[in-house]
N, C-alpha and C. Protein backbone atom coordinates (compact mmCIF):
# COMPACT_ATOMS: atom_id res chain seq x y z
N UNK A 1 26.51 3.05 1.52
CA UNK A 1 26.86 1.68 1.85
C UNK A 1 26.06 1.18 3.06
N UNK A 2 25.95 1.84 4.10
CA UNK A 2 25.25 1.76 5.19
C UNK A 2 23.81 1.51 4.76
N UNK A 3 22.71 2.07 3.70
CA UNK A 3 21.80 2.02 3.27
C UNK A 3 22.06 0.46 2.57
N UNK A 4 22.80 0.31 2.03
CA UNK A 4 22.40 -1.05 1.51
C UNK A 4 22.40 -2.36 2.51
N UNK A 5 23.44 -2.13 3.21
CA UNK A 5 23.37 -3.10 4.52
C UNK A 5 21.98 -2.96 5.08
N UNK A 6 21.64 -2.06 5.53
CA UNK A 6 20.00 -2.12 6.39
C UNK A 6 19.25 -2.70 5.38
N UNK A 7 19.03 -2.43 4.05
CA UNK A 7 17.53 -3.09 3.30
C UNK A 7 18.17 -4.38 3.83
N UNK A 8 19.58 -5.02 3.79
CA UNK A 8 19.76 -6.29 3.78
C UNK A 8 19.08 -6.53 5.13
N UNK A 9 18.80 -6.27 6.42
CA UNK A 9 18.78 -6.50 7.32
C UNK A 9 17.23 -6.20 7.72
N UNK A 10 16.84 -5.64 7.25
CA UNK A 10 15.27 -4.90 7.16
C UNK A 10 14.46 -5.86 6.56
N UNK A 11 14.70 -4.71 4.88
CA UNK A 11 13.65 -5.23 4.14
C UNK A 11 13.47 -4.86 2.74
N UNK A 12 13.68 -5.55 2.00
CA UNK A 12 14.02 -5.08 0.30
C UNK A 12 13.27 -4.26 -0.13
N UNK A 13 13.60 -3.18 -0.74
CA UNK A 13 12.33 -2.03 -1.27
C UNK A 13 11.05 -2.91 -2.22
N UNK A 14 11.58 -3.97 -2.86
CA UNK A 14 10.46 -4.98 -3.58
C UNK A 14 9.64 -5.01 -2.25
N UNK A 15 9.85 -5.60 -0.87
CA UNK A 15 8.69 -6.26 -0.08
C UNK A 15 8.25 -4.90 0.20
N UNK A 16 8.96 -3.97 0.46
CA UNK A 16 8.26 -2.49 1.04
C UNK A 16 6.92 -1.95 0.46
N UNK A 17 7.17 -1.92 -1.26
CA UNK A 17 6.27 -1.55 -1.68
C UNK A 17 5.17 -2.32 -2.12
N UNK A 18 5.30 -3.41 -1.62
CA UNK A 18 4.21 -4.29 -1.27
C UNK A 18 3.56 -4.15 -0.84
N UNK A 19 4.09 -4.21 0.89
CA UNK A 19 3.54 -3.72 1.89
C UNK A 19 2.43 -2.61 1.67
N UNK A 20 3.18 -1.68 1.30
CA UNK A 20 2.66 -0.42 1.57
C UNK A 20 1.49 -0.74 0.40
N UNK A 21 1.43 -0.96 -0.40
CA UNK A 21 -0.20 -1.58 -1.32
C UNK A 21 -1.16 -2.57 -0.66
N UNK A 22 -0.19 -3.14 0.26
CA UNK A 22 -1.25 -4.35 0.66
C UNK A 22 -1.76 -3.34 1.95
N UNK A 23 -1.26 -2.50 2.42
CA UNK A 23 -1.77 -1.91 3.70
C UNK A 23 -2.45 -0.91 3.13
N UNK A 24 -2.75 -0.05 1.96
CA UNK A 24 -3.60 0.56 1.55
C UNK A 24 -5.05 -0.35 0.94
N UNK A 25 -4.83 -1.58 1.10
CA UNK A 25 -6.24 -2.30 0.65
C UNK A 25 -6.60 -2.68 1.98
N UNK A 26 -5.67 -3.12 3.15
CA UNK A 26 -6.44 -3.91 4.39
C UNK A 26 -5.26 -3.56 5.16
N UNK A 27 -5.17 -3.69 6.26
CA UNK A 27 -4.83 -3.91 7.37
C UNK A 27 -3.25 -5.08 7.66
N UNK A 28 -2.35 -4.67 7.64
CA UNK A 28 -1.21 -5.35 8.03
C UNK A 28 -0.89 -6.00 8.85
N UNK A 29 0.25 -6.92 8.94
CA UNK A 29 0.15 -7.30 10.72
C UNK A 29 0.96 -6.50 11.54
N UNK A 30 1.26 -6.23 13.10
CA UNK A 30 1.87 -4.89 13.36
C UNK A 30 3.41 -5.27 13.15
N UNK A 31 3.88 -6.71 13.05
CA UNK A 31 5.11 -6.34 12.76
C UNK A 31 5.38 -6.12 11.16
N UNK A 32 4.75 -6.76 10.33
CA UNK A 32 5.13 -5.94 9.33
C UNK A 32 4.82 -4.51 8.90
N UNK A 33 4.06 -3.86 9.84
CA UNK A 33 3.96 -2.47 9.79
C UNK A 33 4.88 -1.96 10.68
N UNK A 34 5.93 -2.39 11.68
CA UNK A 34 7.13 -2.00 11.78
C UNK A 34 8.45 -2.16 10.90
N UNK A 35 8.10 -2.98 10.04
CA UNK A 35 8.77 -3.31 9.62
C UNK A 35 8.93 -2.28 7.99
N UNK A 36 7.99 -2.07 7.88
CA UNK A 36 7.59 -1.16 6.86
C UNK A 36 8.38 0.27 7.15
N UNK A 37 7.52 0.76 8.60
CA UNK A 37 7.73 2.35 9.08
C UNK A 37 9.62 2.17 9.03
N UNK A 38 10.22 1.15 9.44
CA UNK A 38 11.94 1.15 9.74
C UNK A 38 12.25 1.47 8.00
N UNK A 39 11.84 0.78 7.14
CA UNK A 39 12.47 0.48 5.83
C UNK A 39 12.00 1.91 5.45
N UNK A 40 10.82 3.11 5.61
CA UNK A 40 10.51 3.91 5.16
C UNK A 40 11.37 4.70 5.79
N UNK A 41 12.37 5.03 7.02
CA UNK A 41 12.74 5.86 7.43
C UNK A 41 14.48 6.01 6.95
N UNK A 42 15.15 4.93 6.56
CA UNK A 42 15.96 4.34 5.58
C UNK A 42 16.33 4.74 4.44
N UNK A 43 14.71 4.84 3.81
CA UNK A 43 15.04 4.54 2.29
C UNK A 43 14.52 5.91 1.80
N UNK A 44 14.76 6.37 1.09
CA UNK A 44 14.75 7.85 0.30
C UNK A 44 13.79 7.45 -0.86
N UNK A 45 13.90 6.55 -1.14
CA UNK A 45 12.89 6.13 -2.39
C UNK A 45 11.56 5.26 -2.26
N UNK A 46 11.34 4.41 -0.98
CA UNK A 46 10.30 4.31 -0.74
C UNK A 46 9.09 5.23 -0.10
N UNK A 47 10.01 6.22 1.19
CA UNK A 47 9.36 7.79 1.57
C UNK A 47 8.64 7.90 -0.22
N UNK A 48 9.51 8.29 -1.12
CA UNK A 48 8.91 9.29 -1.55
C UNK A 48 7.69 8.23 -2.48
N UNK A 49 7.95 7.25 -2.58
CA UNK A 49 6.96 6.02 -3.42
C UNK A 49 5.74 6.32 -2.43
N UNK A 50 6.12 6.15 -1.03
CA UNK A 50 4.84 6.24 0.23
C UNK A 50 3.71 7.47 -0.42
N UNK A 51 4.43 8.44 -0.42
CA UNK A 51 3.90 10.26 -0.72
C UNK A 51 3.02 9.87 -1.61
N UNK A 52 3.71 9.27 -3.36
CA UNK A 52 3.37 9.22 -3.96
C UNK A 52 1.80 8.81 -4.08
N UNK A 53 2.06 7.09 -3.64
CA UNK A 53 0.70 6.26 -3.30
C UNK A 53 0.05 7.05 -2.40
N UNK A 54 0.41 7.85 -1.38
CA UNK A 54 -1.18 8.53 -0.62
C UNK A 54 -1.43 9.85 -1.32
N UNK A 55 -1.17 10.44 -2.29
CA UNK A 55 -1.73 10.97 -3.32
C UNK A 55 -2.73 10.93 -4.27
N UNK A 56 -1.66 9.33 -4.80
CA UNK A 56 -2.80 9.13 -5.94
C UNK A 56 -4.08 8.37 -5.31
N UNK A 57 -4.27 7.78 -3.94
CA UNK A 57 -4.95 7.28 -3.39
C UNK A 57 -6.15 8.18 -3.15
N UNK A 58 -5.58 9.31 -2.66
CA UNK A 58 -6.37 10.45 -2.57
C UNK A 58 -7.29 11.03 -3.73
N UNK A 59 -6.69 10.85 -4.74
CA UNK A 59 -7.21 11.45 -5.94
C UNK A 59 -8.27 10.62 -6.35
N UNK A 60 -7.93 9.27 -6.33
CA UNK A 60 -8.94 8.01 -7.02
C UNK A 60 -9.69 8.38 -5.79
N UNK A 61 -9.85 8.27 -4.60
CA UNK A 61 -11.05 8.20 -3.41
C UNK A 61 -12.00 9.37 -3.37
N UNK A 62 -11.56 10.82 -4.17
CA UNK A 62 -12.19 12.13 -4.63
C UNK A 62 -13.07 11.34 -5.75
N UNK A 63 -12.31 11.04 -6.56
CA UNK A 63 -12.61 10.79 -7.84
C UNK A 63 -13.96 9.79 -8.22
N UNK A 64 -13.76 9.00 -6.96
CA UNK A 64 -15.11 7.58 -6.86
C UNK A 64 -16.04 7.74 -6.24
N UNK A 65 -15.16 8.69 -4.98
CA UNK A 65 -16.64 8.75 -3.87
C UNK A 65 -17.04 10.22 -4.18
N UNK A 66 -16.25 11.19 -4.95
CA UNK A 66 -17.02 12.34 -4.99
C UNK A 66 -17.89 12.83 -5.93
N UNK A 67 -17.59 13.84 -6.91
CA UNK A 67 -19.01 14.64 -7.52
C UNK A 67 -19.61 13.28 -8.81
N UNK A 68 -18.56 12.58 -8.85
CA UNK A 68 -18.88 11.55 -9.75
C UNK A 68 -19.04 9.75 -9.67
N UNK A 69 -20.04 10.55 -8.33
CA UNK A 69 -20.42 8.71 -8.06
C UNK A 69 -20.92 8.05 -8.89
N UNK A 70 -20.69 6.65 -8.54
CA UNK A 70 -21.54 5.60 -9.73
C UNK A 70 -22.50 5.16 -8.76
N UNK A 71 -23.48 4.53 -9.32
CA UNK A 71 -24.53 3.58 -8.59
C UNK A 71 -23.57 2.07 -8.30
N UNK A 72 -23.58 1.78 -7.19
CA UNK A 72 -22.48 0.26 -6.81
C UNK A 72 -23.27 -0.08 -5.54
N UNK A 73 -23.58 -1.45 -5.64
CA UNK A 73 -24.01 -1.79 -4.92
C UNK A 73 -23.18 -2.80 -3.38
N UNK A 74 -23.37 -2.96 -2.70
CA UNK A 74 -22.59 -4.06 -2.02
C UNK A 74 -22.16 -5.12 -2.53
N UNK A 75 -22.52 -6.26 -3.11
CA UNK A 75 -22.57 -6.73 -3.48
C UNK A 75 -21.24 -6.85 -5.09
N UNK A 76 -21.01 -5.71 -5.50
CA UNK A 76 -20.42 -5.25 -6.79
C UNK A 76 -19.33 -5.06 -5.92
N UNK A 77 -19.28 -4.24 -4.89
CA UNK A 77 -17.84 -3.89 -3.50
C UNK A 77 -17.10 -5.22 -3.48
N UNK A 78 -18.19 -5.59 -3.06
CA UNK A 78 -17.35 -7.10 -2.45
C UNK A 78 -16.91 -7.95 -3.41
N UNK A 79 -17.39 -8.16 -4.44
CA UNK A 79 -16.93 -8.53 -5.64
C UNK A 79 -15.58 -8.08 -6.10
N UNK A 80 -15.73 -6.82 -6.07
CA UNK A 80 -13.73 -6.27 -6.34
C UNK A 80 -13.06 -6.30 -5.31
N UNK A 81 -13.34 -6.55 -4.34
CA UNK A 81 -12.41 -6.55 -3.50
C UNK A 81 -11.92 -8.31 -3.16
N UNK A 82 -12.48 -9.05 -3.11
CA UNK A 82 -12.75 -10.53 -3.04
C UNK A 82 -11.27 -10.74 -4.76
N UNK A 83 -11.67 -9.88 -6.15
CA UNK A 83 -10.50 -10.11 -7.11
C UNK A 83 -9.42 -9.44 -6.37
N UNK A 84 -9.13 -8.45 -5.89
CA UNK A 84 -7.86 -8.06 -6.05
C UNK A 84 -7.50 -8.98 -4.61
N UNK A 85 -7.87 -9.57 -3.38
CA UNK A 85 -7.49 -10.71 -2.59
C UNK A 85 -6.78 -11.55 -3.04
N UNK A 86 -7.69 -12.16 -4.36
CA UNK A 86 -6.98 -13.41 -4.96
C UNK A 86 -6.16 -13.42 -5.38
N UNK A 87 -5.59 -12.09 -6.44
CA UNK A 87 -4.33 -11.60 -7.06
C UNK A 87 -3.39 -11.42 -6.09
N UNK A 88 -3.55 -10.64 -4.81
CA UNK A 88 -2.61 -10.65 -3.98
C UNK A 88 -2.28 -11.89 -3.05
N UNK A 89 -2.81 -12.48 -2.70
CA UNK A 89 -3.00 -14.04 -2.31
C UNK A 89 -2.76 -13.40 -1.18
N UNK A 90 -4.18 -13.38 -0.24
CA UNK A 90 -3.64 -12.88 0.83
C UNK A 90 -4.71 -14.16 1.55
């Protein structure tokens, strides 16, 4: 019961795991990265969502930058990153 009162007061696991995607593409602002670290220490299911995403983060960043690079230019970077901005409307 106590857990549900705090998301009320915090921060809904919907905005959490937002967060925590939008702060694995760029940079947060610091209160919503307090705001994040409080809701992660809370919640039993975003911790383990957190784990999750720096896993698979890990795996795709082996996976792109390691034995199987592609040829990408700057230009192609900035290009995907510029789509997934717009989708997130940041």
């Amino acid at each position: 019961m106590i857990r549900r009162i705090l998301h009320i007061f915090f921060l809904p696991c919907s905005k959490a795991t937002l967060l925590m995607e939008k702060r694995n593409a760029k940079n947060i602002l610091p209160k919503e990265n307090l705001q994040l670290s409080m809701h992660i220490m809370i919640c039993k299911w975003c911790k383990a969502y957190e784990k999750k995403l720096k896993i698979l983060d890990s795996i795709l960043k082996k996976k792109w930058f390691g034995e199987e690079k592609t040829d990408l230019n700057d230009a192609d970077i900035q290009e995907f990153k510029d789509k997934i901005f717009r989708k997130l409307d940041f």
